[in-house]
Protein backbone atom coordinates (compact mmCIF):
# COMPACT_ATOMS: atom_id res chain seq x y z
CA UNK A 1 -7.06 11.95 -96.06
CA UNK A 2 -10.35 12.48 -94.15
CA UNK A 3 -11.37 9.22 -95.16
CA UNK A 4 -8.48 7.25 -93.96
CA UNK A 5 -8.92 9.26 -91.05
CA UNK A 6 -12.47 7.94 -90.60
CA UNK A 7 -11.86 4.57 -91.54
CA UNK A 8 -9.35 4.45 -89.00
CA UNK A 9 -11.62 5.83 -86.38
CA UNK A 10 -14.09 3.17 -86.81
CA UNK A 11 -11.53 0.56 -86.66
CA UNK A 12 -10.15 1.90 -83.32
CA UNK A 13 -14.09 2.30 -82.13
CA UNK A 14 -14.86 -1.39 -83.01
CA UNK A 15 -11.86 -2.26 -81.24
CA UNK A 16 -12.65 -0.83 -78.41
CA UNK A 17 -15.77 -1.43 -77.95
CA UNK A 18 -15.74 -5.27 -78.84
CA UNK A 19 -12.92 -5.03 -75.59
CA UNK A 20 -15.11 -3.58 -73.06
CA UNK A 21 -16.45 -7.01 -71.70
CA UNK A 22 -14.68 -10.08 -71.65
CA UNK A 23 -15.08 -13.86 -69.92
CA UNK A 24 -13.06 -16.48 -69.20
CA UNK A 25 -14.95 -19.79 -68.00
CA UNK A 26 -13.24 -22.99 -66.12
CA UNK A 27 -14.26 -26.39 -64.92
CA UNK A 28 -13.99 -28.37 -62.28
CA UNK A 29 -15.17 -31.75 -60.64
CA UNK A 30 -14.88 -33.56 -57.36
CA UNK A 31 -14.28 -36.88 -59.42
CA UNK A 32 -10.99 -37.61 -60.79
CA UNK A 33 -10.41 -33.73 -61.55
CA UNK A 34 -9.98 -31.31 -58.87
CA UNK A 35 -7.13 -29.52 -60.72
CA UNK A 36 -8.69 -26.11 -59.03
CA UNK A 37 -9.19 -22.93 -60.44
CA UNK A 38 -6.38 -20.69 -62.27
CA UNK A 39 -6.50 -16.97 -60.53
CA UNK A 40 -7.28 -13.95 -62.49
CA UNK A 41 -4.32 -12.69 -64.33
CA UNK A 42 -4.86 -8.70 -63.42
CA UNK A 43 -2.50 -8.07 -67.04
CA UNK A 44 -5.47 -8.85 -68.52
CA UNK A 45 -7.60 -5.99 -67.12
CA UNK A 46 -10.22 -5.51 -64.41
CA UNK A 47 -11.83 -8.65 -62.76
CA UNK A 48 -15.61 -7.21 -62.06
CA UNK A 49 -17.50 -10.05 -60.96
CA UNK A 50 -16.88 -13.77 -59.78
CA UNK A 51 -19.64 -16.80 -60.64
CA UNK A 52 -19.71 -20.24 -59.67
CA UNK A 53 -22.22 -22.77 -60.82
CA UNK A 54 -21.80 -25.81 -58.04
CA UNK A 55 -24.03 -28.92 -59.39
CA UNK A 56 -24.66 -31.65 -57.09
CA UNK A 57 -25.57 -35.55 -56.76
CA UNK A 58 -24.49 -36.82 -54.02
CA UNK A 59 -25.93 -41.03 -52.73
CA UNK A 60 -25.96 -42.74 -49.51
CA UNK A 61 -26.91 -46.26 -48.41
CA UNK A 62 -28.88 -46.77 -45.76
CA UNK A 63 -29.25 -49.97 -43.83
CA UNK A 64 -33.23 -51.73 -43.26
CA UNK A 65 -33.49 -54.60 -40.35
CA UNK A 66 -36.92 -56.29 -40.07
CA UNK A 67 -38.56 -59.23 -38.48
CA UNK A 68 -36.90 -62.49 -40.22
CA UNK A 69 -40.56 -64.02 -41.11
CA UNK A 70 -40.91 -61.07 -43.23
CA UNK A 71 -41.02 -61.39 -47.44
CA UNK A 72 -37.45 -61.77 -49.30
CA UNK A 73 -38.00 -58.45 -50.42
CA UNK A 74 -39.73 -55.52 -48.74
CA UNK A 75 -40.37 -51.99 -50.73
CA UNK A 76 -39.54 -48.76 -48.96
CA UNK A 77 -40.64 -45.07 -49.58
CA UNK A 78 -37.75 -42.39 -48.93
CA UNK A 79 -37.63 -38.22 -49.11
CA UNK A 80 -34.03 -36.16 -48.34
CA UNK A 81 -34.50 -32.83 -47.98
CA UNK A 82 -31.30 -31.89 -46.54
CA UNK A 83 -27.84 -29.33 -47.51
CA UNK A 84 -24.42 -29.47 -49.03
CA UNK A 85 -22.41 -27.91 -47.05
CA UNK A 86 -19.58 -25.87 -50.06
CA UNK A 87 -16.49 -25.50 -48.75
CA UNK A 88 -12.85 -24.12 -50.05
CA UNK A 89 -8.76 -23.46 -49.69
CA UNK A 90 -10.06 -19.57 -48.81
CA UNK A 91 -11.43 -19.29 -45.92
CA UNK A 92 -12.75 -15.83 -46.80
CA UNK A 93 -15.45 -17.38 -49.40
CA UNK A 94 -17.29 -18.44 -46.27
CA UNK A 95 -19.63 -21.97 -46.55
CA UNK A 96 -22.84 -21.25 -48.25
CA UNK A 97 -25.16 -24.38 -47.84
CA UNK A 98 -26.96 -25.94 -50.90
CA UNK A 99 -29.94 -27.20 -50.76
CA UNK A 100 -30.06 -31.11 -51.48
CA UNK A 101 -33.71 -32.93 -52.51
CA UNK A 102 -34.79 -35.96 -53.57
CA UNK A 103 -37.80 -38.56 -53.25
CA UNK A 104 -38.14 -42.15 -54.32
CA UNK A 105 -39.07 -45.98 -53.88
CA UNK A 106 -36.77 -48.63 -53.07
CA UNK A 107 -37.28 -52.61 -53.12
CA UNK A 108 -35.25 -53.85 -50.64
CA UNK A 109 -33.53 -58.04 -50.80
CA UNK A 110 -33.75 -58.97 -47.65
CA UNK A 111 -30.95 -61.74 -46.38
CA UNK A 112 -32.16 -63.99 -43.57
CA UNK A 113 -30.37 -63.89 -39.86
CA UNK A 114 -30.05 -66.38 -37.07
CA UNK A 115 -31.13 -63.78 -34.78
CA UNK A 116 -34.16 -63.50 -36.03
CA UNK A 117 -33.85 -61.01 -38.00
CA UNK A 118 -33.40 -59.89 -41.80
CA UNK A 119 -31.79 -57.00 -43.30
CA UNK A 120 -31.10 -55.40 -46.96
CA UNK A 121 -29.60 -52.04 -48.03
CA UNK A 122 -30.79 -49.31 -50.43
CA UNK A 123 -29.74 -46.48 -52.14
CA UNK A 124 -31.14 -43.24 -52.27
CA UNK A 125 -30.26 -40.18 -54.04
CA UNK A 126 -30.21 -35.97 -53.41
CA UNK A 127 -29.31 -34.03 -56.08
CA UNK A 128 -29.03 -29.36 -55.56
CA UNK A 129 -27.85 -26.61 -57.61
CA UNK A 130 -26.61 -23.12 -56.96
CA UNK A 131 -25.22 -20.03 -58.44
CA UNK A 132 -22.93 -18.03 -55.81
CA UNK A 133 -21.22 -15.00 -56.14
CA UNK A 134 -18.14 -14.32 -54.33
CA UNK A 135 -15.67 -10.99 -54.31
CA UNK A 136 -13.87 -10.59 -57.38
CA UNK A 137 -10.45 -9.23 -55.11
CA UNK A 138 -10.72 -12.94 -53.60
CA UNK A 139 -9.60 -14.45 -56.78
CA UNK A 140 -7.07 -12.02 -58.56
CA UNK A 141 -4.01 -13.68 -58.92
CA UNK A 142 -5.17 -16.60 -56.66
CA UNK A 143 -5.36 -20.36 -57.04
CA UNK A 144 -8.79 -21.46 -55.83
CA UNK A 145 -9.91 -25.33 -55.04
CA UNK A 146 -13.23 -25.92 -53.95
CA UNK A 147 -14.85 -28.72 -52.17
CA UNK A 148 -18.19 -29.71 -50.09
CA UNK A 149 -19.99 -32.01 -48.07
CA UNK A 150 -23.28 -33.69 -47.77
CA UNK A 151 -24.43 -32.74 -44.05
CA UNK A 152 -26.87 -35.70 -44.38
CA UNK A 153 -24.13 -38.06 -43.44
CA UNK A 154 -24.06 -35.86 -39.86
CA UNK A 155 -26.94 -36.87 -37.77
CA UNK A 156 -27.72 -34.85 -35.05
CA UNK A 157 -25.47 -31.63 -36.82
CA UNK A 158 -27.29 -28.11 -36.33
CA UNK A 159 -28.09 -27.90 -40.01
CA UNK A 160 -30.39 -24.65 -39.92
CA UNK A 161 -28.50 -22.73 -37.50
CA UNK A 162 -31.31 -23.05 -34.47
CA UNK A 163 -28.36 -24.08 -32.19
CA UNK A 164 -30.24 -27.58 -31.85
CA UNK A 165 -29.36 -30.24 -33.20
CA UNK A 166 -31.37 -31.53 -36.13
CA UNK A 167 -32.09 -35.38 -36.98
CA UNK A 168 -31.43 -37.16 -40.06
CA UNK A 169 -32.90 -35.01 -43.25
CA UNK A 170 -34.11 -38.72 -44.98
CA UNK A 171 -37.31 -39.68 -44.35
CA UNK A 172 -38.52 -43.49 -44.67
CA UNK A 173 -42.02 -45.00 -44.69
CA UNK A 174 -43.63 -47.94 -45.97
CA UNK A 175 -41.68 -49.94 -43.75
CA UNK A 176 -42.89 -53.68 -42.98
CA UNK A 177 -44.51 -53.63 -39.50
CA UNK A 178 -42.85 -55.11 -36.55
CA UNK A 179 -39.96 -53.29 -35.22
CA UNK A 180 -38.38 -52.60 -38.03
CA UNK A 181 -35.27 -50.28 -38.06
CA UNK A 182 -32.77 -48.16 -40.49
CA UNK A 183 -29.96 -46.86 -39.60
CA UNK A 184 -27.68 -45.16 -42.28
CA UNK A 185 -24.48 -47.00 -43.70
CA UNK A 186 -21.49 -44.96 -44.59
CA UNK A 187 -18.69 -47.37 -45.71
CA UNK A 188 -16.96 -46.46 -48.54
CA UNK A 189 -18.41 -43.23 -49.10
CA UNK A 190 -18.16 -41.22 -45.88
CA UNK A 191 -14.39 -41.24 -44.04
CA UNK A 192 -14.46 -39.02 -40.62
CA UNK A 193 -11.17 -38.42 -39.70
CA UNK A 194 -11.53 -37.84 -36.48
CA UNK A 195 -13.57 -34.40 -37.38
CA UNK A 196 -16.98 -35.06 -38.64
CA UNK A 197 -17.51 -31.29 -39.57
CA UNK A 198 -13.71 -30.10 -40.53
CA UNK A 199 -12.50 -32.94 -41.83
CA UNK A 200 -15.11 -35.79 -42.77
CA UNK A 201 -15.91 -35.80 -46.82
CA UNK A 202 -18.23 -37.77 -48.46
CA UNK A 203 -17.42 -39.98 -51.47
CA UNK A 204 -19.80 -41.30 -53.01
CA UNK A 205 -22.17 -38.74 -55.79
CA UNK A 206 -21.20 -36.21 -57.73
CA UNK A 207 -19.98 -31.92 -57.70
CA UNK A 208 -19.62 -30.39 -60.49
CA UNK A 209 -18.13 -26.82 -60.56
CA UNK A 210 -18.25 -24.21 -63.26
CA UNK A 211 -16.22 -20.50 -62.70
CA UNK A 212 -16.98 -17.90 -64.21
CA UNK A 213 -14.88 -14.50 -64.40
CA UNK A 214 -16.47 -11.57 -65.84
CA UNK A 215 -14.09 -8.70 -66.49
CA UNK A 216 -13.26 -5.37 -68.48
CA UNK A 217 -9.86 -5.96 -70.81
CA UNK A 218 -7.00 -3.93 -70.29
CA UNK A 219 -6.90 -0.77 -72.45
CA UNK A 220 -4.18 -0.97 -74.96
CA UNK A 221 -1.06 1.29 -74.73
CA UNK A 222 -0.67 4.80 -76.44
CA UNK A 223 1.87 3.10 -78.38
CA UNK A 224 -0.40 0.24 -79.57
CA UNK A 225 -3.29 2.31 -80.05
CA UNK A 226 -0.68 4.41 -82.38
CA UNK A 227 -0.06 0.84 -84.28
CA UNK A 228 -3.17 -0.06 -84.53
CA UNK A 229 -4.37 3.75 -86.58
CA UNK A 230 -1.48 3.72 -88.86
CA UNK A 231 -2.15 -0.31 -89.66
CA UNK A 232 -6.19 1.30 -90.51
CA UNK A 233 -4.91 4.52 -92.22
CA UNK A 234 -2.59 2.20 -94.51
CA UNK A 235 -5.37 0.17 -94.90
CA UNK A 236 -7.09 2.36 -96.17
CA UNK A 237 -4.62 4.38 -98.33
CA UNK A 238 -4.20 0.87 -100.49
CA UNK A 239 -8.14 0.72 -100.45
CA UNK A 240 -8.14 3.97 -102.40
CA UNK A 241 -4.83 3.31 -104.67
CA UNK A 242 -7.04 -0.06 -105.99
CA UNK A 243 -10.03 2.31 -106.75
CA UNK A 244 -7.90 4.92 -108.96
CA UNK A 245 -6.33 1.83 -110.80
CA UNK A 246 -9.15 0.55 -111.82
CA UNK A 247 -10.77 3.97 -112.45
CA UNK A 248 -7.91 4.31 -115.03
CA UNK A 249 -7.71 1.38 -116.52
């Protein structure tokens, strides 16, 4: 009898201590997706900390006008060092900015005017990562949808918080000399709305979002716990009825 007793023990121990941390992981994507997040389902036990992993790659175009006896082509240097602005369907989760960086060189086709002048667009691209951590109360038994925006499409927006505002975070050089100006294009990827900073949204890029609930299980019921010793202690009764058969055959 001890032994059952034991062996049951150690089953219920296992149990619970294989119980006492759990996680449940969901995805999400500004492209196509944006399904949202399923809320914590409190049946399942104690929701004790809230993750999410936002990934970023966002691209704008910007617009180059030059002198029209310049080359076809003229090659541009660019640096962003600007924020993504996260953003949600609860209010209470705030807007944490994300840092956006990026640096390359662009060779610009340059299409002839009658003005006398020439112009050509180009691409650049910021990409940022974060890891925030929000209240776990926020999310039990609530659907959450995030969202976010690429500030660099907002000249002139306070950005760090100075109350003044800043100027474009992209920074261009190499630039053919002779008046030459850049001004950036929006098109398809920006839409305003009417509300550059409630309701604008940028299109074009990628965010990728990864939630993360980390929580303690629900401790079984007496009755279950009850269940699960007799299931061990029967267990291990037919564990010893094998051993005395074959200790008599």
């Amino acid at each position: 009898m001890k032994g059952r007793f034991w062996l049951a023990a150690l089953g219920a121990a296992c149990i619970a201590n294989g119980a006492s941390a759990a996680t449940i992981i969901q995805f999400d994507s500004e492209q196509g997706a944006s399904r949202g997040f399923d809320g914590f389902d409190s049946s399942k036990g104690t929701l004790n900390k809230v993750t999410l992993q936002v990934a970023i790659n966002k691209s704008r175009v910007w617009l180059l006008s030059v002198p029209s006896n310049s080359p076809t082509t003229s090659s541009v240097d660019w640096a962003i060092d600007g924020v993504w602005r996260f953003g949600s369907n609860n209010a209470a989760l705030g807007n944490p900015l994300v840092a956006l960086t990026g640096a390359g060189t662009s060779v610009v086709a340059l299409n002839q005017l009658s003005d006398g002048r020439a112009f050509g667009y180009f691409a650049v691209t910021a990409k940022g990562s974060a890891t925030l951590n929000f209240d776990p109360m926020q999310f039990v038994g609530r659907y959450s949808r995030f969202n976010g925006f690429d500030l660099g499409f907002l000249p002139n927006l306070d950005r760090t918080g100075d109350g003044q505002p800043d100027p474009s975070d992209t920074t261009i050089t190499g630039l053919p000399a002779g008046g030459d100006t850049f001004q950036l294009d929006g098109g398809a990827c920006f839409v305003n709305n009417g509300n550059p900073v409630a309701q604008a949204e940028d299109l074009c890029g990628s965010a990728n979002y990864t939630l993360t609930y980390d929580y303690t299980p629900a401790v079984p019921e007496p009755a279950t716990w009850t269940m699960m010793i007799a299931g061990f202690a029967a267990t291990g009764a037919a564990l010893r009825g094998r051993r005395r058969q074959a200790a008599n055959a």
